[in-house]
C-alpha atoms as a PDB file:
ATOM      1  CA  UNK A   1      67.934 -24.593-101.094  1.00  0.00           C
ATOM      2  CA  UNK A   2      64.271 -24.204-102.191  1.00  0.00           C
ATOM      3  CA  UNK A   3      62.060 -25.977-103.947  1.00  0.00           C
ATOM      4  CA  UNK A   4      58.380 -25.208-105.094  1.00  0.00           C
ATOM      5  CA  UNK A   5      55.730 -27.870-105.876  1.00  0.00           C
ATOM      6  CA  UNK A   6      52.848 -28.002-107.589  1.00  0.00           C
ATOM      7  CA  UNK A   7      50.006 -30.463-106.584  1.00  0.00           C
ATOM      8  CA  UNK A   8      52.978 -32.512-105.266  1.00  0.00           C
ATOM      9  CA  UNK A   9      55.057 -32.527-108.095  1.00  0.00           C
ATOM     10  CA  UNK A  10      57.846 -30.308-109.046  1.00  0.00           C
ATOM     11  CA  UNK A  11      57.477 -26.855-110.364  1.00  0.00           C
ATOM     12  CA  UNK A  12      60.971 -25.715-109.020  1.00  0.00           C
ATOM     13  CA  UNK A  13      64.326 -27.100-108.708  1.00  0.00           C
ATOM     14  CA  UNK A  14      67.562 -24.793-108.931  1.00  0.00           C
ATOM     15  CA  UNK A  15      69.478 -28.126-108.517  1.00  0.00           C
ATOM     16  CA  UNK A  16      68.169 -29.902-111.609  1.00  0.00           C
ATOM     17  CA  UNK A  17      70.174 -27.264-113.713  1.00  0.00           C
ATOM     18  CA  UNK A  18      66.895 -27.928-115.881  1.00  0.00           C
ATOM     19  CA  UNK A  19      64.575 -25.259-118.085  1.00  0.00           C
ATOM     20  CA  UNK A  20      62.059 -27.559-117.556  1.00  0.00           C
ATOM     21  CA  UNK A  21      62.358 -27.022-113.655  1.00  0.00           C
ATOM     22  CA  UNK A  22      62.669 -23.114-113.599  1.00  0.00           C
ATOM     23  CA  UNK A  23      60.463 -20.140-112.608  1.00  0.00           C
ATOM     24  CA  UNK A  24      61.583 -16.548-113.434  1.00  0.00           C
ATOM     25  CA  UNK A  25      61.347 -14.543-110.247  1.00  0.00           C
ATOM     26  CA  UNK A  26      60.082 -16.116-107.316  1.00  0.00           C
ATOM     27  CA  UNK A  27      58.958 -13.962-104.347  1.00  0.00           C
ATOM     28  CA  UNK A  28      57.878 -15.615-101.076  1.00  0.00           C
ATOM     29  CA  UNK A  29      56.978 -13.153 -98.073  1.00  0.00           C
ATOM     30  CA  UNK A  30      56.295 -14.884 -94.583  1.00  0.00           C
ATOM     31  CA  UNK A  31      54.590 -13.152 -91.903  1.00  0.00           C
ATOM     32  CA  UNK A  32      54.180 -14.181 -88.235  1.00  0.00           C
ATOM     33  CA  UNK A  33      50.218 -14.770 -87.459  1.00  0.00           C
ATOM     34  CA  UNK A  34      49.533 -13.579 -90.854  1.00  0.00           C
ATOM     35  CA  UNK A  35      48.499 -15.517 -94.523  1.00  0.00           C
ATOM     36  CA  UNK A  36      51.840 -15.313 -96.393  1.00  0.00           C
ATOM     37  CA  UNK A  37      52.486 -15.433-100.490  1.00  0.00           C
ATOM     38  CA  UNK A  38      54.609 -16.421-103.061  1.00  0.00           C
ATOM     39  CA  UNK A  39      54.597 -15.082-106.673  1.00  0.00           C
ATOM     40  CA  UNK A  40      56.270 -16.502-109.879  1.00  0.00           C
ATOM     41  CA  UNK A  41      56.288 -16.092-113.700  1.00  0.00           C
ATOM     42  CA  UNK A  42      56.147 -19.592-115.591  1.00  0.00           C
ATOM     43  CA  UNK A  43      58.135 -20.108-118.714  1.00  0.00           C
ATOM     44  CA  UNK A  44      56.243 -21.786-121.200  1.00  0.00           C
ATOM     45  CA  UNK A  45      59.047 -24.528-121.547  1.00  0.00           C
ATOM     46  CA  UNK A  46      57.922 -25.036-117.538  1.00  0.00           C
ATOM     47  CA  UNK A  47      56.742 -28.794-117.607  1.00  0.00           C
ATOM     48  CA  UNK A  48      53.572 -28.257-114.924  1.00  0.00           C
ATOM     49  CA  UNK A  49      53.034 -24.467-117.365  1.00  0.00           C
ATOM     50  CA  UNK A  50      49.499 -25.607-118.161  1.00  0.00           C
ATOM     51  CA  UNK A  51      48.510 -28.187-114.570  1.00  0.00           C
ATOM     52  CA  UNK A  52      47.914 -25.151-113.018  1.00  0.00           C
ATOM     53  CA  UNK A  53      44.106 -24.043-111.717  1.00  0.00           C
ATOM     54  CA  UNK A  54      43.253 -21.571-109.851  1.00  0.00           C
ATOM     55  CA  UNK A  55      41.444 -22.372-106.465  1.00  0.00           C
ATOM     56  CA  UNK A  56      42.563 -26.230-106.713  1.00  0.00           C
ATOM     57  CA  UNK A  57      46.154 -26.268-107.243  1.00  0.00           C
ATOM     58  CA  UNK A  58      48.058 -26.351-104.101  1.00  0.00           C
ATOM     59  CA  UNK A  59      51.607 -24.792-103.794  1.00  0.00           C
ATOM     60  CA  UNK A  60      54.099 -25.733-101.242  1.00  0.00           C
ATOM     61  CA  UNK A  61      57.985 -24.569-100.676  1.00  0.00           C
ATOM     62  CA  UNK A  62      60.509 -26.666 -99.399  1.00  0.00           C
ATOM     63  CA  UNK A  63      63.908 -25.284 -97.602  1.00  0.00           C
ATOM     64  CA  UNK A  64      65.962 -28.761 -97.077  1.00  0.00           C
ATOM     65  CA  UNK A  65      63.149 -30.658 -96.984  1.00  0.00           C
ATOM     66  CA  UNK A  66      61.305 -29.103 -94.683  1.00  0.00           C
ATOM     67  CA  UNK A  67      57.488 -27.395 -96.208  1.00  0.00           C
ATOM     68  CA  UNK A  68      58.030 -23.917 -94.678  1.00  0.00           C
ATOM     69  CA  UNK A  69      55.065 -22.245 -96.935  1.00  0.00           C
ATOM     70  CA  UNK A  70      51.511 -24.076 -98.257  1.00  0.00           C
ATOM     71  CA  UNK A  71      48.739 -22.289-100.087  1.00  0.00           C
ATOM     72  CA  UNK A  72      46.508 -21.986-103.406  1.00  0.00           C
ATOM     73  CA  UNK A  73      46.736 -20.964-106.668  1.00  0.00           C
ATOM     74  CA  UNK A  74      44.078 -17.133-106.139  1.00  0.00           C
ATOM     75  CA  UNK A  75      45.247 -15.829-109.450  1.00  0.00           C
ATOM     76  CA  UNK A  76      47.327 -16.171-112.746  1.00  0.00           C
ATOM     77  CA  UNK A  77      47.593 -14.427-115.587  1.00  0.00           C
ATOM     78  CA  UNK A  78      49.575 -14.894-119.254  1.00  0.00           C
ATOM     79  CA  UNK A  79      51.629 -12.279-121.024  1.00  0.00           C
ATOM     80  CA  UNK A  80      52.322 -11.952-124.700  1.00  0.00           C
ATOM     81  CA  UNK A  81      55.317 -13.725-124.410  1.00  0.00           C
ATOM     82  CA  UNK A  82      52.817 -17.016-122.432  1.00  0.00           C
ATOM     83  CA  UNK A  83      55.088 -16.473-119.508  1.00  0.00           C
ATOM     84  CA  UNK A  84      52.486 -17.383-116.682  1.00  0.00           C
ATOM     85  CA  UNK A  85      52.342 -14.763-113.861  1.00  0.00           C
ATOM     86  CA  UNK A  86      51.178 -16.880-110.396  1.00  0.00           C
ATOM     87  CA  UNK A  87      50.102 -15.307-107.171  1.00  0.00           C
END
């Protein structure tokens, strides 16, 4: 199971069975001796929807506890709808 955090807290928890825990569409691609990336689109009901900054916020995912991916927050955008886009 994943898990994505934000700054250390929770962004991301299919367990919590929680809106307030959900992203729509989350993309991670891993690359061996390359930068990898994850994109996601925020719902506005998304409790950390407006904690994140870009250049400062750091994203991590978690696969059973273990960080497999770490990076920052290089660009966001909001849609008519304020779903968040986040590369």
């Amino acid at each position: 199971m994943f898990t994505i955090k934000a700054d250390g807290r929770e962004l991301y928890n299919p367990a919590l069975f929680d809106e307030k825990f959900q992203v729509i569409n989350p993309e991670l691609t891993l690359e061996v001796n390359k930068a990898g990336s994850l994109s996601f689109t925020m719902p506005p009901c998304n409790i950390m929807w407006g904690s994140l900054n870009k250049l400062t916020s750091v994203i991590s995912v978690e696969q059973d506890g273990v960080e497999i991916f770490r990076g920052r927050v290089m660009n966001d955008e909001t849609d008519t709808y304020k779903q968040r886009h986040v590369y």
